[in-house]
Protein backbone atom coordinates (compact mmCIF):
# COMPACT_ATOMS: atom_id res chain seq x y z
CA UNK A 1 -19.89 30.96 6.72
CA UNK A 2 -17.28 33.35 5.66
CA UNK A 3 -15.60 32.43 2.13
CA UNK A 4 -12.40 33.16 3.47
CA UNK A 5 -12.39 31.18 6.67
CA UNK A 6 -14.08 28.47 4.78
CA UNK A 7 -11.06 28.02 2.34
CA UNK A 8 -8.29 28.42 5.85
CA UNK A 9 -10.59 25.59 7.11
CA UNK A 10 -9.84 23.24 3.91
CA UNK A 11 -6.66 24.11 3.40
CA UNK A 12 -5.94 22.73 6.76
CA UNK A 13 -8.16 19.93 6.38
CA UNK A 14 -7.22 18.44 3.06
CA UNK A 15 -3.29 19.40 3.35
CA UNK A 16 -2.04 16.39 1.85
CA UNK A 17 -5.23 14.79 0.13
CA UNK A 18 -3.46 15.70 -3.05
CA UNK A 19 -0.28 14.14 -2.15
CA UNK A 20 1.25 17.73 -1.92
CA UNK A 21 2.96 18.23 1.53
CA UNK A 22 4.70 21.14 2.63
CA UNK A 23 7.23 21.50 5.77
CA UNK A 24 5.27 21.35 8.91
CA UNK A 25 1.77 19.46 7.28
CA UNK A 26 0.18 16.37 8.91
CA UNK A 27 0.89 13.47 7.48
CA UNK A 28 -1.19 10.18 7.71
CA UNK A 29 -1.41 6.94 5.81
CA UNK A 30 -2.20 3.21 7.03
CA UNK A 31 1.30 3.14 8.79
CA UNK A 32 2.73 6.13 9.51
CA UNK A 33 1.44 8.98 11.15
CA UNK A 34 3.67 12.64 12.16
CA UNK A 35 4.98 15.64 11.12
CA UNK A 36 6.68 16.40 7.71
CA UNK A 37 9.75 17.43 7.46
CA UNK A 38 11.20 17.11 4.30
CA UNK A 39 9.68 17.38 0.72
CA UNK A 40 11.06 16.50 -2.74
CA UNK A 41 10.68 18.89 -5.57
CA UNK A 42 6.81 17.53 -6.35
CA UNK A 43 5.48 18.42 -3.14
CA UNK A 44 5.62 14.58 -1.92
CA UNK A 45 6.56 13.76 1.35
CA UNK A 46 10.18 12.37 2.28
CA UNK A 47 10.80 12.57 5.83
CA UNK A 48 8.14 12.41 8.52
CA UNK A 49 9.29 13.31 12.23
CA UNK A 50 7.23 11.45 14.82
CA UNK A 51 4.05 12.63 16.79
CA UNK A 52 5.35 11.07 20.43
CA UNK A 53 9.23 11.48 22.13
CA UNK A 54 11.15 9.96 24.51
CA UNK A 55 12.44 12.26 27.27
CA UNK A 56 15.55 11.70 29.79
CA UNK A 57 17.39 9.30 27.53
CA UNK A 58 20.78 8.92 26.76
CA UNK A 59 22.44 8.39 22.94
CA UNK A 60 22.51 4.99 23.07
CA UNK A 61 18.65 4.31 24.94
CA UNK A 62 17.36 6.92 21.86
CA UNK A 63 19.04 4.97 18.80
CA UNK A 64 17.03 1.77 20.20
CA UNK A 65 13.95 3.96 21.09
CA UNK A 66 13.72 5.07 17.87
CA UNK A 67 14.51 2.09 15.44
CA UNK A 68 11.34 0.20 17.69
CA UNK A 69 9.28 3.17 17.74
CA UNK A 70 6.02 2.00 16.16
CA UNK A 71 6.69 -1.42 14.95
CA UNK A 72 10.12 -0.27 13.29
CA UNK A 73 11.25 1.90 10.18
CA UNK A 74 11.99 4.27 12.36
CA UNK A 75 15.56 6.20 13.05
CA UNK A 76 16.71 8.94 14.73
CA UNK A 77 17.29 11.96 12.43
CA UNK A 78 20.94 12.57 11.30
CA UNK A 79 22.93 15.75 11.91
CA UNK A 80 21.96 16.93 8.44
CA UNK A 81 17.61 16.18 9.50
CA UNK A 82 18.05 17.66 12.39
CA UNK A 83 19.29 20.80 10.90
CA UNK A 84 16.20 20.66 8.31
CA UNK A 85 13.83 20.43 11.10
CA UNK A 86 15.21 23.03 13.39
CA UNK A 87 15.14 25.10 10.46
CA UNK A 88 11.55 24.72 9.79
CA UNK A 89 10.65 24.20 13.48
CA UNK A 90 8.16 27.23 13.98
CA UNK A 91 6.17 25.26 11.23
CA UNK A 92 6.29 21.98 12.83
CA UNK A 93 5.87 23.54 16.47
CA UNK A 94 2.66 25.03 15.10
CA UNK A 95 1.58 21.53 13.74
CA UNK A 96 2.05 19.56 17.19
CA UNK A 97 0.49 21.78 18.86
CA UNK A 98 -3.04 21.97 17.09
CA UNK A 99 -2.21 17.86 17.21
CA UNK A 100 -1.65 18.16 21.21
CA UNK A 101 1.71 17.21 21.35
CA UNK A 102 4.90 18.73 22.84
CA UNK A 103 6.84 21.13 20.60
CA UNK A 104 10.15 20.72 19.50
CA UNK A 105 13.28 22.81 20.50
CA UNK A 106 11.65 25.46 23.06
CA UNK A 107 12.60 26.11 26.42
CA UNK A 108 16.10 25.13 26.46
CA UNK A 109 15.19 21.12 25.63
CA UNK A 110 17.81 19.24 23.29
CA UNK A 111 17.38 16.25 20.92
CA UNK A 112 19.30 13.18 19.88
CA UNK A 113 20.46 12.88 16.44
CA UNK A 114 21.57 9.62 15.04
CA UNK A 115 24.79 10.97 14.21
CA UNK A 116 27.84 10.43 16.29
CA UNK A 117 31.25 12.66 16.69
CA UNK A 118 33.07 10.42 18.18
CA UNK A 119 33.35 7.15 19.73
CA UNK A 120 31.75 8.31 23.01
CA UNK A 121 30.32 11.33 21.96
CA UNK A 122 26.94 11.72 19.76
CA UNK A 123 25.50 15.26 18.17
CA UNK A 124 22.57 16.49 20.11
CA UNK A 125 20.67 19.89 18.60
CA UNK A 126 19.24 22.78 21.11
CA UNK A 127 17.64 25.91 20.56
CA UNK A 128 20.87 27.51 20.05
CA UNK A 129 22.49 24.88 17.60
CA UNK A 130 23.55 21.52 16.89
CA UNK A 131 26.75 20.39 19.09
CA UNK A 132 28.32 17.11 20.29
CA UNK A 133 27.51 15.59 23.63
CA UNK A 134 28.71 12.78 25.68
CA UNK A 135 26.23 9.59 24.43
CA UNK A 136 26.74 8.04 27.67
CA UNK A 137 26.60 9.54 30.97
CA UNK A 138 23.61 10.32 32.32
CA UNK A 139 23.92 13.89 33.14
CA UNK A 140 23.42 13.76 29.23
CA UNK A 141 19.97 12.59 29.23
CA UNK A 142 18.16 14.69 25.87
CA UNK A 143 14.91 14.06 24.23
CA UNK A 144 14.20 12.02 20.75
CA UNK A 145 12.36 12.01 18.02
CA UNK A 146 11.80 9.20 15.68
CA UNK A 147 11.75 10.36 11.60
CA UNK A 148 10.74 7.62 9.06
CA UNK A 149 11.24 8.06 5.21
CA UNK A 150 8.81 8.04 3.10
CA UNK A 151 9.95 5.60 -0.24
CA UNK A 152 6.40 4.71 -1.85
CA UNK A 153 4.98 7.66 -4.34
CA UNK A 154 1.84 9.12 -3.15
């Protein structure tokens, strides 16, 4: 076998197995499984966005949605996530979709976040930006994704 896709293949495999993430890796231990999306300055991982999403849902459907989503620990990202991930979403994208999951921000679809802007109003984030929606109606029905932190040192 080539050297050269040999090393691609192991790279890919073992991303992680050091407990050195980067944006976009796989992440897996005994409870969590998803995407990174945040690293601290050693590499470990800090925020992990979730494999699965709920779609059609308002504001206030997603917050529960997410704090249940896999037996708990869960959250919707804040304004300030959000704005990590959509950064680094060609990296994630890339990710879910070796995994077989939907991609994130792509054809005009728009997430929760967790963070409101007003009493009735909530920030949702698009391919063209983070702005603030009505939570409530149902002609504002986004997508979300669940992101868990990741406290114990790998």
């Amino acid at each position: 076998m080539n050297k050269w896709i040999l090393l691609t293949f192991s790279l890919l495999v073992f991303a992680g197995c050091n407990g050195k993430y980067e944006m976009g890796d796989f992440y897996k231990d005994n409870d969590t499984k998803g995407i990174v999306v945040q690293v601290d300055g050693d590499g470990r991982a800090v925020l992990v966005m979730s494999l699965d999403e709920a779609v059609n849902i308002n504001a206030d459907s997603a917050f529960i949605w997410a704090e249940q989503f896999d037996g708990g620990g869960w959250h919707l990202p804040t304004k300030e996530e959000m704005t990590t991930i959509r950064k680094y979403k060609n990296l994630v994208n890339s990710t879910l979709e070796r995994k077989g999951f939907n991609t994130i921000l792509t054809n005009h679809t728009f997430y929760w976040t967790g963070t409101p802007c007003s009493e009735s109003h909530t920030y949702a984030c698009g391919p063209d930006g983070i702005k603030c929606y009505f939570n409530q109606n149902l002609s504002s029905c986004y997508r979300a994704r669940a992101v868990k932190r990741i406290d114990k040192q790998i």
